[in-house]
C-alpha atoms as a PDB file:
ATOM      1  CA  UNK A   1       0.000   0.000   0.000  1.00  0.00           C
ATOM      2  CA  UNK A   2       0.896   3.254  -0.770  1.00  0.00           C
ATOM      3  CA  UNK A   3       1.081   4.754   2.746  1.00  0.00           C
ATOM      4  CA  UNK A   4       3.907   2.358   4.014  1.00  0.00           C
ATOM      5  CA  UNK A   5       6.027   3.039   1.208  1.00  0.00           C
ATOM      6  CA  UNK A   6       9.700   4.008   2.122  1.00  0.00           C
ATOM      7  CA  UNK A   7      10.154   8.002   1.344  1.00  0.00           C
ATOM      8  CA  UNK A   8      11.522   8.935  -1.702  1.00  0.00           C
ATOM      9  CA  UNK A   9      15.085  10.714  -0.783  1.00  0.00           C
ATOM     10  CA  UNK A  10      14.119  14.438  -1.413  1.00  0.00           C
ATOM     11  CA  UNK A  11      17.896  16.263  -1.171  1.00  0.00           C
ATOM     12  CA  UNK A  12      16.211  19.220  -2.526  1.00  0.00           C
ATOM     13  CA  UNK A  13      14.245  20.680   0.055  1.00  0.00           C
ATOM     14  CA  UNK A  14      16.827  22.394   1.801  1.00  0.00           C
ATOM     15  CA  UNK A  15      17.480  24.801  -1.368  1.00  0.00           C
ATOM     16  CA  UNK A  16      14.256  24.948  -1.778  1.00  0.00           C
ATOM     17  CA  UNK A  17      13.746  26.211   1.976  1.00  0.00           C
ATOM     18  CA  UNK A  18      16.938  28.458   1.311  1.00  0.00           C
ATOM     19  CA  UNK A  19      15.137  29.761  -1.800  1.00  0.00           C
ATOM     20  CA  UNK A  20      11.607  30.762   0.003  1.00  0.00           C
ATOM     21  CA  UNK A  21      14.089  33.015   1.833  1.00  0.00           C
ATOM     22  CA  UNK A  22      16.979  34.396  -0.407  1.00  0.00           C
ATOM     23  CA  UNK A  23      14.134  34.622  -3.371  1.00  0.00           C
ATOM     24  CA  UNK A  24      16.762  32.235  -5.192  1.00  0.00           C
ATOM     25  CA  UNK A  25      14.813  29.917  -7.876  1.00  0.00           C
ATOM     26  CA  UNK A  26      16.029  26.351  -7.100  1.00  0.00           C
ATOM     27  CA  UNK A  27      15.086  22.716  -8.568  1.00  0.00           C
ATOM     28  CA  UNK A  28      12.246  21.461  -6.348  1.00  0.00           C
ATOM     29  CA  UNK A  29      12.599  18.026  -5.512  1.00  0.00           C
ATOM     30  CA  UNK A  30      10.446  15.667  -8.189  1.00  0.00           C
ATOM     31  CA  UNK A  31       8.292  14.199  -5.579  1.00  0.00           C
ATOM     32  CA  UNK A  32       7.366  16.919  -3.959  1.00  0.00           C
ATOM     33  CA  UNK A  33       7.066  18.816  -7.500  1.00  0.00           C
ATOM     34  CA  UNK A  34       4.745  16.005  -9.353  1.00  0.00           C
ATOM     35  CA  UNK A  35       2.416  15.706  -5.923  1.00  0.00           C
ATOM     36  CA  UNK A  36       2.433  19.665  -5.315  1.00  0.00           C
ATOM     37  CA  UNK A  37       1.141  19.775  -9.612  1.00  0.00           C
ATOM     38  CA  UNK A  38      -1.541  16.873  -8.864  1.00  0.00           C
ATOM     39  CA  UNK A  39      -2.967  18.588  -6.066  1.00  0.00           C
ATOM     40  CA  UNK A  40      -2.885  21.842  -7.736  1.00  0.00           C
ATOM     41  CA  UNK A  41      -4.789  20.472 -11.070  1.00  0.00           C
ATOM     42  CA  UNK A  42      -7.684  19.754  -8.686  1.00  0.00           C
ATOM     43  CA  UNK A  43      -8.200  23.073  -7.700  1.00  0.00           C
ATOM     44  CA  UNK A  44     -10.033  25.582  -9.837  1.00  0.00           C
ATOM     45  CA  UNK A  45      -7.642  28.293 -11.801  1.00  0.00           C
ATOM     46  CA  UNK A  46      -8.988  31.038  -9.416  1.00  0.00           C
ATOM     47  CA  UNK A  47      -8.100  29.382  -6.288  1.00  0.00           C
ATOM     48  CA  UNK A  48      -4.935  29.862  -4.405  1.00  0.00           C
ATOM     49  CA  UNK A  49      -1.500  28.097  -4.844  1.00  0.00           C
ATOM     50  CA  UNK A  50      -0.957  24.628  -4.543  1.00  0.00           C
ATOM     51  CA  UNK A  51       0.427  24.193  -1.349  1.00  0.00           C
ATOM     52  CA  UNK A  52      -3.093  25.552   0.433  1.00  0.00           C
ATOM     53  CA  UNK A  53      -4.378  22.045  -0.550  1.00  0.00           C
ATOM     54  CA  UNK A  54      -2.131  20.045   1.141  1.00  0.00           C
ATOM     55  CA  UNK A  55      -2.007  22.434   4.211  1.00  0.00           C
ATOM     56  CA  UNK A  56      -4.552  21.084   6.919  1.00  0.00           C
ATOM     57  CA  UNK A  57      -6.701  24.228   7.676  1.00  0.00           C
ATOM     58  CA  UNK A  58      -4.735  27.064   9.885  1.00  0.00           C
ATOM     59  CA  UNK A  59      -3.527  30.782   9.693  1.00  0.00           C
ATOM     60  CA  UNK A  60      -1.717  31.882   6.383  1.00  0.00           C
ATOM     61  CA  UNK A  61       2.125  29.895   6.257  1.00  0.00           C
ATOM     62  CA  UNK A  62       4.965  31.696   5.611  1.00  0.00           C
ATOM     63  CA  UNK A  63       6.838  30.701   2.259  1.00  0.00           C
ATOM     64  CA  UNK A  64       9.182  28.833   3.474  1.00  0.00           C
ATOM     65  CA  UNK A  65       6.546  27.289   6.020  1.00  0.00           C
ATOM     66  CA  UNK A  66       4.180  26.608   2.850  1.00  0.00           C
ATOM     67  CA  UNK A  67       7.528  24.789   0.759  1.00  0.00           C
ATOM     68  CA  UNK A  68       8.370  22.713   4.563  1.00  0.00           C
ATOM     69  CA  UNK A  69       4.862  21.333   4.485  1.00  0.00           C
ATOM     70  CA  UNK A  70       4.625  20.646   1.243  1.00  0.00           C
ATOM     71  CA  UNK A  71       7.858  18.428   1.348  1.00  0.00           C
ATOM     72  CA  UNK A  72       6.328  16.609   4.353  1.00  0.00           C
ATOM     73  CA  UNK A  73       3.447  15.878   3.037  1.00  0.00           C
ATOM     74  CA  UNK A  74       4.620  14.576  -0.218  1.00  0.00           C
ATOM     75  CA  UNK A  75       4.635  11.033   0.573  1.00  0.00           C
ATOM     76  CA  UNK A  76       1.193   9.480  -0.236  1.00  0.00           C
ATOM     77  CA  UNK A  77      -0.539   8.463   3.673  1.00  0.00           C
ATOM     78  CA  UNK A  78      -4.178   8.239   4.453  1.00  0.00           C
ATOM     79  CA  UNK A  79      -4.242  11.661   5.840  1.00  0.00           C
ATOM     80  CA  UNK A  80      -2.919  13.033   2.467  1.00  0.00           C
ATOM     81  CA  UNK A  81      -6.126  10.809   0.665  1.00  0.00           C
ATOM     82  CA  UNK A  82      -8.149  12.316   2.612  1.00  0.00           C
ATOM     83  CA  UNK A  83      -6.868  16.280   1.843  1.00  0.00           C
ATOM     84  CA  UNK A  84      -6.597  15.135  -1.568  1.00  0.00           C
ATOM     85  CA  UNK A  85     -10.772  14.608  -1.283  1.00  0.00           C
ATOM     86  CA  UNK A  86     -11.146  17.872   0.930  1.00  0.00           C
ATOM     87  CA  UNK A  87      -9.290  20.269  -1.752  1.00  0.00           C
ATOM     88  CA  UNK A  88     -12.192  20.160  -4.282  1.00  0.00           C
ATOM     89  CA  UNK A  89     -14.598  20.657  -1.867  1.00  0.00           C
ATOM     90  CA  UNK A  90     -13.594  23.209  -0.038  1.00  0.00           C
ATOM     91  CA  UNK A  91     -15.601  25.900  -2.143  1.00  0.00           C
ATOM     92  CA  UNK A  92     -18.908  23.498  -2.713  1.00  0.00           C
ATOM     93  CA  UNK A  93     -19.211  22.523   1.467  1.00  0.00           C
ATOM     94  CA  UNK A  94     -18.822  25.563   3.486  1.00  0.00           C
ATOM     95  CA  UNK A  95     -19.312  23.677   6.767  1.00  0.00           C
ATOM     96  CA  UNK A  96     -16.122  22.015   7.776  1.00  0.00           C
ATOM     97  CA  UNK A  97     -17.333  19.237   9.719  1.00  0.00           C
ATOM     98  CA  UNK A  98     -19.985  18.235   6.424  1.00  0.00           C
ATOM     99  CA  UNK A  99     -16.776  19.086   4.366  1.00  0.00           C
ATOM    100  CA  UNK A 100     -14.698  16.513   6.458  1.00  0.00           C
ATOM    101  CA  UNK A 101     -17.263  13.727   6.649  1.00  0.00           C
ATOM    102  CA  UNK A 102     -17.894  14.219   2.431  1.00  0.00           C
ATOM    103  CA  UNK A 103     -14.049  13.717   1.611  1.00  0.00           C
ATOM    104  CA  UNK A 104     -14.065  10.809   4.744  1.00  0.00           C
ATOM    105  CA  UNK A 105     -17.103   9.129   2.671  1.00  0.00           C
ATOM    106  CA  UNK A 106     -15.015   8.905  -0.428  1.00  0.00           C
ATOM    107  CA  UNK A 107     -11.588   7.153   1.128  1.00  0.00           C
ATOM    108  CA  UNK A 108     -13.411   5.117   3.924  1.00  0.00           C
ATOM    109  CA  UNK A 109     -13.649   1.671   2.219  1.00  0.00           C
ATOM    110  CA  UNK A 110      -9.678   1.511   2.123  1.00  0.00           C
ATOM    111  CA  UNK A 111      -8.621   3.941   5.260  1.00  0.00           C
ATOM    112  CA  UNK A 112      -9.989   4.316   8.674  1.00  0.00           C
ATOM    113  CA  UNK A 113      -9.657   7.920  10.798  1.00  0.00           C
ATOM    114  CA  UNK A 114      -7.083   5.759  13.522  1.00  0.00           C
ATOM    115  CA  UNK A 115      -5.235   5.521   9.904  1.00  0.00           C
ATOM    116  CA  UNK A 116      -5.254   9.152   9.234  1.00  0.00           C
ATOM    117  CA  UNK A 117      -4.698  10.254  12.729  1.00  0.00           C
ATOM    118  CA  UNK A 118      -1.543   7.582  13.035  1.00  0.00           C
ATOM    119  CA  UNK A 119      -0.524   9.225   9.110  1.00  0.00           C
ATOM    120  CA  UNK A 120       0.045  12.916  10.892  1.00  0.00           C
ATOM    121  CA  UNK A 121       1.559  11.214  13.938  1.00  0.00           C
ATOM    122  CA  UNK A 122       3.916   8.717  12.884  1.00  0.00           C
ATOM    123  CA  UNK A 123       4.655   9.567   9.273  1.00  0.00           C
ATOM    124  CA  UNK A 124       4.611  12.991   8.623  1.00  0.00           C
ATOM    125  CA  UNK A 125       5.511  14.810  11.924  1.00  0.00           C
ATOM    126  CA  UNK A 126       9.088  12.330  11.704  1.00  0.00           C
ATOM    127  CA  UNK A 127       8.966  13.913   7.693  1.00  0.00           C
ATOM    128  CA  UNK A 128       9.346  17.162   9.501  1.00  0.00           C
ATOM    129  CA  UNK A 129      11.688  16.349  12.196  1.00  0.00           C
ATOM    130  CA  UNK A 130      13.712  14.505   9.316  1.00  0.00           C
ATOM    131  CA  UNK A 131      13.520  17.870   7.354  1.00  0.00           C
ATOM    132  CA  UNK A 132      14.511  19.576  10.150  1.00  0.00           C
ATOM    133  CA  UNK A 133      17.792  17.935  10.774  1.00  0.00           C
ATOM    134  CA  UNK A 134      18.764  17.489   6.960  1.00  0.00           C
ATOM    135  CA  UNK A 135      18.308  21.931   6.860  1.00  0.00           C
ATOM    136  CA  UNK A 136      20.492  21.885   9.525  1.00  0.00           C
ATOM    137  CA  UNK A 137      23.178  19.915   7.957  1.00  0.00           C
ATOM    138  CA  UNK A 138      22.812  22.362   4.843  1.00  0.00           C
ATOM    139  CA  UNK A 139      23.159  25.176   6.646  1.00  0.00           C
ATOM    140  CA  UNK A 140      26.398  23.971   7.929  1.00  0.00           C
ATOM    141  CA  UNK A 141      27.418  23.070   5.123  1.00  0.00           C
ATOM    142  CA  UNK A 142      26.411  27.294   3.650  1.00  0.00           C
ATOM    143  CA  UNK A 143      28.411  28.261   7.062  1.00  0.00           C
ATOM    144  CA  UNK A 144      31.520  26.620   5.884  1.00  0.00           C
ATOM    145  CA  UNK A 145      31.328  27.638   2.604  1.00  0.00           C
ATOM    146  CA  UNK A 146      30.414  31.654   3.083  1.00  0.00           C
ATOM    147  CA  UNK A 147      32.076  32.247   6.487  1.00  0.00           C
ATOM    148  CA  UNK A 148      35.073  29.510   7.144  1.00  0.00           C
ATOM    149  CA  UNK A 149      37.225  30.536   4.326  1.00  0.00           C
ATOM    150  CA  UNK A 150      36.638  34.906   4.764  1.00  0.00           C
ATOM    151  CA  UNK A 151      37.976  33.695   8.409  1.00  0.00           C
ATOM    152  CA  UNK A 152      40.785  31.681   7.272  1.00  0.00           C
ATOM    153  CA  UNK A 153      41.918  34.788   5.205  1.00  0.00           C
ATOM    154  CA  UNK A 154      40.717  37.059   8.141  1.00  0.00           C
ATOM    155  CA  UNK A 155      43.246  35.474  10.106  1.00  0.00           C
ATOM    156  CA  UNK A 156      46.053  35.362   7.525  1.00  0.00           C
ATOM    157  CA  UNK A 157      45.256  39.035   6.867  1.00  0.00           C
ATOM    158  CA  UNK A 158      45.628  39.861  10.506  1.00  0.00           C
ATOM    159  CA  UNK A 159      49.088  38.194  10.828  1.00  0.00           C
ATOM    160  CA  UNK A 160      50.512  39.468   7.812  1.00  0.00           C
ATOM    161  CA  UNK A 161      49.311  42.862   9.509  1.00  0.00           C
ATOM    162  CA  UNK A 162      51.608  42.303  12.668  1.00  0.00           C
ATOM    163  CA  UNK A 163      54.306  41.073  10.497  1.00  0.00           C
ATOM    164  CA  UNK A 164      54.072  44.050   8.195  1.00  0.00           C
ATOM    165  CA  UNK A 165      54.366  46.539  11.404  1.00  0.00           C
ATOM    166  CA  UNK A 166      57.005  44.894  12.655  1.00  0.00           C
ATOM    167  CA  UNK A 167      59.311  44.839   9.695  1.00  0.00           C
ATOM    168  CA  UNK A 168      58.002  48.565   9.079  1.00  0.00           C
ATOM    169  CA  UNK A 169      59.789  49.222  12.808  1.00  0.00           C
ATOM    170  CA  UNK A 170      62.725  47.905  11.295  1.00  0.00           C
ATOM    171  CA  UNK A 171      63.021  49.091   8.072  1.00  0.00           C
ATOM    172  CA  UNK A 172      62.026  52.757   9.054  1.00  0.00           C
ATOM    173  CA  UNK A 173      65.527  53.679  10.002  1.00  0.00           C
ATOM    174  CA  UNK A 174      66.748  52.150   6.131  1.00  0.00           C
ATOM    175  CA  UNK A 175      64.682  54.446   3.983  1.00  0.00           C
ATOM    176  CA  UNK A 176      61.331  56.227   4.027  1.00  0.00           C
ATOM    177  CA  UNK A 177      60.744  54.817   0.727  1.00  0.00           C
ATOM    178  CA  UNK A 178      60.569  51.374   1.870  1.00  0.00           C
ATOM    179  CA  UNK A 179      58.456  52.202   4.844  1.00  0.00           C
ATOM    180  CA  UNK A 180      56.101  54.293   2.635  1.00  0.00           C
ATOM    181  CA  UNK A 181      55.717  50.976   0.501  1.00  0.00           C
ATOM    182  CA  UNK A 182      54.881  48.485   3.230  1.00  0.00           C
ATOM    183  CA  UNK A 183      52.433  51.209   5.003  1.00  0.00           C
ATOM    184  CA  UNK A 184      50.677  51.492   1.894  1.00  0.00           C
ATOM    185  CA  UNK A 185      50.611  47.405   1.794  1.00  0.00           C
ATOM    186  CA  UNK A 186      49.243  47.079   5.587  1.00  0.00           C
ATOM    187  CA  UNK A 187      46.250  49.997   4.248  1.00  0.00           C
ATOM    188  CA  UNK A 188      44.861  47.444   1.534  1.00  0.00           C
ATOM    189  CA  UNK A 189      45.557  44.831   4.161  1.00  0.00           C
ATOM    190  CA  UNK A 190      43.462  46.789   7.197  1.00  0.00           C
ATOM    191  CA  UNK A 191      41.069  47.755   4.378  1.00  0.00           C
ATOM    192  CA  UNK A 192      40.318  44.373   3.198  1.00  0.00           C
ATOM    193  CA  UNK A 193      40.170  43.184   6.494  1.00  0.00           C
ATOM    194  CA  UNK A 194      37.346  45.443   7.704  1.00  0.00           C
ATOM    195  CA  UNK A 195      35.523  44.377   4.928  1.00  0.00           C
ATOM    196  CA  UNK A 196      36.001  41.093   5.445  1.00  0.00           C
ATOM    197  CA  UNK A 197      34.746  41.322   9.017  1.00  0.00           C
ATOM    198  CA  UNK A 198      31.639  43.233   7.636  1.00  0.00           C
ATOM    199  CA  UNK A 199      30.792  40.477   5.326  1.00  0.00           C
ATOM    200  CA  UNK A 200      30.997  37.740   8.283  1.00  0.00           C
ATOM    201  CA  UNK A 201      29.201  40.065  10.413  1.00  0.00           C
ATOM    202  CA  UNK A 202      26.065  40.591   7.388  1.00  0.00           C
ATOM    203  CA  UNK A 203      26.549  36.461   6.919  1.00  0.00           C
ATOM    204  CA  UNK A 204      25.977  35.477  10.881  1.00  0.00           C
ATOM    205  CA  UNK A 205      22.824  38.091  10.853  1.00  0.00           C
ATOM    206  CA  UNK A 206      22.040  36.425   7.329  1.00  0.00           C
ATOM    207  CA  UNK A 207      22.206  32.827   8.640  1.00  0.00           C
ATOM    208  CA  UNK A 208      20.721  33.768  12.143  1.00  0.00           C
ATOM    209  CA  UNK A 209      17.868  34.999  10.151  1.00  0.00           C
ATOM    210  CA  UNK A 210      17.626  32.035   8.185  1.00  0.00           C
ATOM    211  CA  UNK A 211      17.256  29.896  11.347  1.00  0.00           C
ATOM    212  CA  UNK A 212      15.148  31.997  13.268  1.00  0.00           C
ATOM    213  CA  UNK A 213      12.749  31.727  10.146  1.00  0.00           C
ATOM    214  CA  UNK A 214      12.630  27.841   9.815  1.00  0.00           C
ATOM    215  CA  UNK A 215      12.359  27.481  13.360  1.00  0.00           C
ATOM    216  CA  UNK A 216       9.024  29.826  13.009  1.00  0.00           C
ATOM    217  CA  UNK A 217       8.377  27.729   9.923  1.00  0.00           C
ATOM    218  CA  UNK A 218       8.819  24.028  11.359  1.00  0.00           C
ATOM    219  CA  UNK A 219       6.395  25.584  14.803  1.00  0.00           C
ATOM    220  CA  UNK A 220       4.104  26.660  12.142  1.00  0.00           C
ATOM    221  CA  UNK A 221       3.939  23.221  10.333  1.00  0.00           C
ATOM    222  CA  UNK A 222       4.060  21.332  13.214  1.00  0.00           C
ATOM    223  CA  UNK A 223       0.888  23.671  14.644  1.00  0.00           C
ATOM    224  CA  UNK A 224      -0.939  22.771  11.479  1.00  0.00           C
ATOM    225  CA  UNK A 225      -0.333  19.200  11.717  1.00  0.00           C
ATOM    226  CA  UNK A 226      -1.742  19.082  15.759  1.00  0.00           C
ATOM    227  CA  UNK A 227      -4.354  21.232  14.091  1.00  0.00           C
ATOM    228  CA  UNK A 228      -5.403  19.115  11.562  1.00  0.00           C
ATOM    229  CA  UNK A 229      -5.092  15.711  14.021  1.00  0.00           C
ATOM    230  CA  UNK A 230      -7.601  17.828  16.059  1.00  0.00           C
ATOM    231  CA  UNK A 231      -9.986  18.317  13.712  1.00  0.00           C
ATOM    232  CA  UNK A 232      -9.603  15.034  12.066  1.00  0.00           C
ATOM    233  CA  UNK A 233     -10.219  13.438  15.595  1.00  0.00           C
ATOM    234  CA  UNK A 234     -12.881  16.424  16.302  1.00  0.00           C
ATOM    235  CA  UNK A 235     -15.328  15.660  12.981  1.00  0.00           C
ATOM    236  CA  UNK A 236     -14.427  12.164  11.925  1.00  0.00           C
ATOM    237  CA  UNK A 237     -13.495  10.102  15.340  1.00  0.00           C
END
């Protein structure tokens, strides 16, 4: 059956995460990509994105919170059959509760609401927490690739500074020629090394920013998720 399938390996989401926050466009993963189209063909052309029909009902998602729960809800469960049959009606059955029960109608014969309930619990809020770790691992990996090697020449710069001063004591009694040569060396050096430490500075805010945001984002999915286990357990239990 579908919904014990082993997840496809989606190494994607974490530049697609990245993207919903630089505004970068990045390869979504093709899972995620051919499940977010599906779900979006069964909506009418007025209605809004794609990723509002695999969201369980809750406050407006952030981008990056609207990409996170559409990667963890790209495996095929019983609780993604069943938002699969509440998408379409969402705009015929005003009343949530009939709206629930309508889509439960058309998946009951081959899922039961423990089913659905034990999809959210033991499928898709481990997607997240799986999602979670594997962004955290990229944004290591964008720490050691945008700050490690400014620092590594940070700290070259700032030796060859100390060096440069030194010989400058020493050379300042040979000629002011020399000493007017090195000086102006050691002012690109101090100059390139302020900038450098602005640039680390605007990357720490950058990536601080970055994690503050998918922290809001995985709260916000995992809300939405308890949310939608309510409700399913509220209407259909």
């Amino acid at each position: 059956m579908a919904d014990i399938d082993e997840t496809t390996s989606r190494h994607g989401l974490g530049a697609q995460l990245w993207g919903a926050v630089k505004g970068a466009l990045i390869d979504e993963d093709p899972v995620a990509a051919t499940r977010r189209a599906k779900l979006q063909g069964s909506r009418a052309p007025a209605d809004p994105p794609a990723t509002a029909a695999v969201q369980a009902p809750s406050a407006a998602m952030s981008p990056m919170a609207a990409a996170l729960m559409a990667q963890v809800l790209s495996k095929a469960t019983a609780y993604t059959a069943l938002t699969e049959k509440l998408a379409p009606l969402e705009t015929i059955v005003v009343d949530e509760r009939t709206r629930y029960q309508a889509a439960y109608a058309l998946i009951k014969s081959s899922r039961s609401v423990d089913q659905v309930v034990q999809a959210i619990a033991m499928q898709h809020l481990p997607a997240l927490e799986a999602e979670a770790a594997r962004f955290g691992a990229q944004l290591e990996d964008k720490e050691r690739q945008e700050i490690v090697a400014r620092s590594q020449e940070l700290q070259a710069l700032t030796t060859n500074i100390d060096a440069a001063a030194q010989q400058v004591a020493r050379l300042r009694e040979d000629t002011e020629a020399r000493i007017h040569q090195i000086e102006a060396t050691v002012a690109r050096d101090r100059e390139r090394q302020a900038q450098l430490t602005r640039e680390i500075d605007a990357k720490r805010q950058e990536l601080a920013g970055v994690q503050r945001q998918f922290d809001a984002a995985a709260k916000s999915v995992a809300q939405a998720l308890d949310d939608a286990k309510a409700t399913v357990l509220r209407h259909l239990a």
